[in-house]
C-alpha atoms as a PDB file:
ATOM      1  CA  UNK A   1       0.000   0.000   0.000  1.00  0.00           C
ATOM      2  CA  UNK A   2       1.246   3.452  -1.027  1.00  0.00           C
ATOM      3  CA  UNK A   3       1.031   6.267   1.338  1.00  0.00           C
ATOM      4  CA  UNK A   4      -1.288   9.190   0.389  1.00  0.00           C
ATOM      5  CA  UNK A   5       0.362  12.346  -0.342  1.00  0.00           C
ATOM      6  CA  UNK A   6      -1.484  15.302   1.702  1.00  0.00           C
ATOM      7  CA  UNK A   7      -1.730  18.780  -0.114  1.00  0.00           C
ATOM      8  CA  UNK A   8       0.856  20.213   1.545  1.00  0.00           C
ATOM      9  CA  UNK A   9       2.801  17.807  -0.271  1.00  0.00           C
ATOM     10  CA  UNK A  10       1.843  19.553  -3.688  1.00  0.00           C
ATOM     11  CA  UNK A  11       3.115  23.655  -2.215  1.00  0.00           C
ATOM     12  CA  UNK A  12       5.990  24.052  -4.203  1.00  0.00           C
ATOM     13  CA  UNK A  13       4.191  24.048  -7.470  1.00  0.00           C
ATOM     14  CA  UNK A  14       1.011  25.735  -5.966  1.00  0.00           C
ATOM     15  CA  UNK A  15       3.112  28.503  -4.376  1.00  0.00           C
ATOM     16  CA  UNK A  16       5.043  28.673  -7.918  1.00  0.00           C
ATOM     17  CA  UNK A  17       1.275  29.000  -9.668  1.00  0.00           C
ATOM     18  CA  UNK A  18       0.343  31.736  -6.824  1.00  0.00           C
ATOM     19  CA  UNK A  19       3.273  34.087  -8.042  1.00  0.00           C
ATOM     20  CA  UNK A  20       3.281  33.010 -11.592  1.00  0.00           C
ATOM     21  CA  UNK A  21      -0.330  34.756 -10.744  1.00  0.00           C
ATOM     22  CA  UNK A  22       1.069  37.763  -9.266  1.00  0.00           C
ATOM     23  CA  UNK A  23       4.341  38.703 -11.320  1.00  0.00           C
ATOM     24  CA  UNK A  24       1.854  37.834 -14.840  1.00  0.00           C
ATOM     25  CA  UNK A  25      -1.288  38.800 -14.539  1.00  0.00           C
ATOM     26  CA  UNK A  26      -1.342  40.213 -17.955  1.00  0.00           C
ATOM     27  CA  UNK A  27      -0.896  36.924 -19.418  1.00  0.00           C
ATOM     28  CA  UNK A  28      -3.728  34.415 -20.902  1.00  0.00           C
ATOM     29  CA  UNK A  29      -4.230  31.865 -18.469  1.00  0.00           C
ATOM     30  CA  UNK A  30      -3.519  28.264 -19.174  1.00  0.00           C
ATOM     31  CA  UNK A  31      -4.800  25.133 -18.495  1.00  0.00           C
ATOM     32  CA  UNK A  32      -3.063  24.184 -15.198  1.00  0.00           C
ATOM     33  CA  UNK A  33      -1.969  20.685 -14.078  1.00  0.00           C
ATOM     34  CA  UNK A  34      -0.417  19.809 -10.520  1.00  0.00           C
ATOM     35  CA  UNK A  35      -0.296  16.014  -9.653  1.00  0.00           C
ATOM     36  CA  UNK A  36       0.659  13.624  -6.515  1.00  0.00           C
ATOM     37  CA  UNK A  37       2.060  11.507  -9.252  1.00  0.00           C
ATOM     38  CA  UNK A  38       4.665  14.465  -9.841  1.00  0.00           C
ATOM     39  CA  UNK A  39       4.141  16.845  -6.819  1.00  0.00           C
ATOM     40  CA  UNK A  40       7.216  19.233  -7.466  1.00  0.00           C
ATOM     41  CA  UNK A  41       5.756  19.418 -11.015  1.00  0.00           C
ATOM     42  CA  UNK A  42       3.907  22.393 -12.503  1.00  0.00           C
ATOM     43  CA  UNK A  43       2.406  22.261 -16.037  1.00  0.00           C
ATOM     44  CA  UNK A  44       0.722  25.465 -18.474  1.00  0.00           C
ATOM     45  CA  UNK A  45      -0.860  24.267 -21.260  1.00  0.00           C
ATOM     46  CA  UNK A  46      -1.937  26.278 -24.081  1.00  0.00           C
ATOM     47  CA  UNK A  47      -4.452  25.791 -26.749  1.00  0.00           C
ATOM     48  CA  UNK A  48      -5.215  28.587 -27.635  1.00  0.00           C
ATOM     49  CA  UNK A  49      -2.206  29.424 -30.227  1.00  0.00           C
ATOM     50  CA  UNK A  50       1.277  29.063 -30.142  1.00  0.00           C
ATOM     51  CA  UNK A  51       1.765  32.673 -29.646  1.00  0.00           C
ATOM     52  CA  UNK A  52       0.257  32.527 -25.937  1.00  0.00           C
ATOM     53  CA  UNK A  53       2.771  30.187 -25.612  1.00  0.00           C
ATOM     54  CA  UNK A  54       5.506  32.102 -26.982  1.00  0.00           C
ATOM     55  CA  UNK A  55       4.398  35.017 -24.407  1.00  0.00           C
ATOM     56  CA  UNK A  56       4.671  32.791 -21.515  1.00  0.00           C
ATOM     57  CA  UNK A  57       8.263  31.557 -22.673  1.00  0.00           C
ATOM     58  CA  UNK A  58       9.468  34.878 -23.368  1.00  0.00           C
ATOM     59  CA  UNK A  59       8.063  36.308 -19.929  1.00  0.00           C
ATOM     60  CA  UNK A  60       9.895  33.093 -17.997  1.00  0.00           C
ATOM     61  CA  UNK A  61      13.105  33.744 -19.491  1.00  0.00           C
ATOM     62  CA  UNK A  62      13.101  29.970 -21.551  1.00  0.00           C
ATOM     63  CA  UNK A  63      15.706  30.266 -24.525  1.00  0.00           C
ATOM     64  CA  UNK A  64      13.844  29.612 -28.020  1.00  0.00           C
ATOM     65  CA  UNK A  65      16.582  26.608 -28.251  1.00  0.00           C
ATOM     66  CA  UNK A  66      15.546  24.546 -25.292  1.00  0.00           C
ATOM     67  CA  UNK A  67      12.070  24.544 -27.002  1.00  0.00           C
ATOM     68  CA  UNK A  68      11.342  21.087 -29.153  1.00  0.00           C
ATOM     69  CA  UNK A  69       8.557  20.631 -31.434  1.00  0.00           C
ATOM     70  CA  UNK A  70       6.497  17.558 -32.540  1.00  0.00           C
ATOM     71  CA  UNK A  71       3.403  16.428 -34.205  1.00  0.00           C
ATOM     72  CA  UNK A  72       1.104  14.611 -33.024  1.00  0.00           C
ATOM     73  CA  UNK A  73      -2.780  13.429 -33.925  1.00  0.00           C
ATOM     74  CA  UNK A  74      -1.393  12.094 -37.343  1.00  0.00           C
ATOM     75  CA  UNK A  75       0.013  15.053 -38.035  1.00  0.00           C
ATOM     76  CA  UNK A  76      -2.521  17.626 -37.290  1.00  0.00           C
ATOM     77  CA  UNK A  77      -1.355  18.876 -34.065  1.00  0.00           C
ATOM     78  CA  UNK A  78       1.921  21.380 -33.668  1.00  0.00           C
ATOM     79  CA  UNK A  79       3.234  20.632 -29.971  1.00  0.00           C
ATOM     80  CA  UNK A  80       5.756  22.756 -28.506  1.00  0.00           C
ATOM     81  CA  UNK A  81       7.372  21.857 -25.298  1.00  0.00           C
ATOM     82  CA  UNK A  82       9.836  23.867 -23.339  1.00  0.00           C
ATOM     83  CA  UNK A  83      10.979  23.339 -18.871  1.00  0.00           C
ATOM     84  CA  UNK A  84      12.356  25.496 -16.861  1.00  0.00           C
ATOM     85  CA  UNK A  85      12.341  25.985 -12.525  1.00  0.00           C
ATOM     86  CA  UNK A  86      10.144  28.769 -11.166  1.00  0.00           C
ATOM     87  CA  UNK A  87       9.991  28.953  -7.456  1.00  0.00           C
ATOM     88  CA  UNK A  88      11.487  26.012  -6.658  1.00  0.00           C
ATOM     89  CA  UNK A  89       8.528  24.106  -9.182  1.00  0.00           C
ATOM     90  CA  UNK A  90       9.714  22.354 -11.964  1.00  0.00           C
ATOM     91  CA  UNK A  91       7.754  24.117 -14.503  1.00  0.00           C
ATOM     92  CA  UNK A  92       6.505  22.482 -18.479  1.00  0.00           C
ATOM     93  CA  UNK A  93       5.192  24.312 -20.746  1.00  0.00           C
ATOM     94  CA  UNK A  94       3.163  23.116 -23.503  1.00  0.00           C
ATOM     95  CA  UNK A  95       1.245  24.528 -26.870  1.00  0.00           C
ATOM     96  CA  UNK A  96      -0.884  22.880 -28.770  1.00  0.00           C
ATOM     97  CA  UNK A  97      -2.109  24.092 -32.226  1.00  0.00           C
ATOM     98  CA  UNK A  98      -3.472  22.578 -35.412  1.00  0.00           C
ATOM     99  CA  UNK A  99      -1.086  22.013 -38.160  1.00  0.00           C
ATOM    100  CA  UNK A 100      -2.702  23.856 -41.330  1.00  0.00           C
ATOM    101  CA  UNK A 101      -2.358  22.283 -44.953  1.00  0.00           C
ATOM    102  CA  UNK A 102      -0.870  24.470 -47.656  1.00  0.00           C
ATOM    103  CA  UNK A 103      -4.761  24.249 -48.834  1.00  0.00           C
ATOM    104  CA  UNK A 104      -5.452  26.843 -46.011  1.00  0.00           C
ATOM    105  CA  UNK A 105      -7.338  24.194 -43.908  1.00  0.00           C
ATOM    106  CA  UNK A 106      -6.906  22.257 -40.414  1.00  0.00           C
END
């Protein structure tokens, strides 16, 4: 049997997402994920376009090359992944976008 972990065991990346809150407010918000499975962990995901996502990488300080890209979907989703630490939180970032066809549609 595992042992439960409390909340308190998930406050580094909730205290990160509290001042993430404060020092960019001006920012969309993402879609926020904080797990027991990964309780240092703090993940923004954005589906919005990968400019939101740009924003938030360019407001964290994340160099353009520690960003990798993929497909995924078959093809028709653009995934962009970057990390960095914020507060002690390991922090992912990830957009999501659909990949448009020369033909001008998703």
């Amino acid at each position: 049997m595992t042992s439960t972990l409390m909340l308190s065991g998930l406050a580094v990346p909730l205290q990160a997402l509290r001042l993430l809150a404060v020092d960019f407010p001006h920012l969309p918000a993402p879609d926020v994920d904080v797990s027991p499975l990964e309780p240092e962990q703090l993940r923004l995901s954005f589906h919005s376009g990968l400019d939101v996502f740009e924003a938030w990488r360019e407001a964290l300080g994340v160099s353009p090359d520690t960003v990798t890209h993929a497909l995924q979907g078959g093809g028709g989703t653009r995934v962009l992944k970057a990390s960095a630490s914020y507060a002690g939180a390991s922090l992912y970032l990830v957009g999501f976008t659909d990949v448009v066809s020369a033909g001008g549609a998703s």
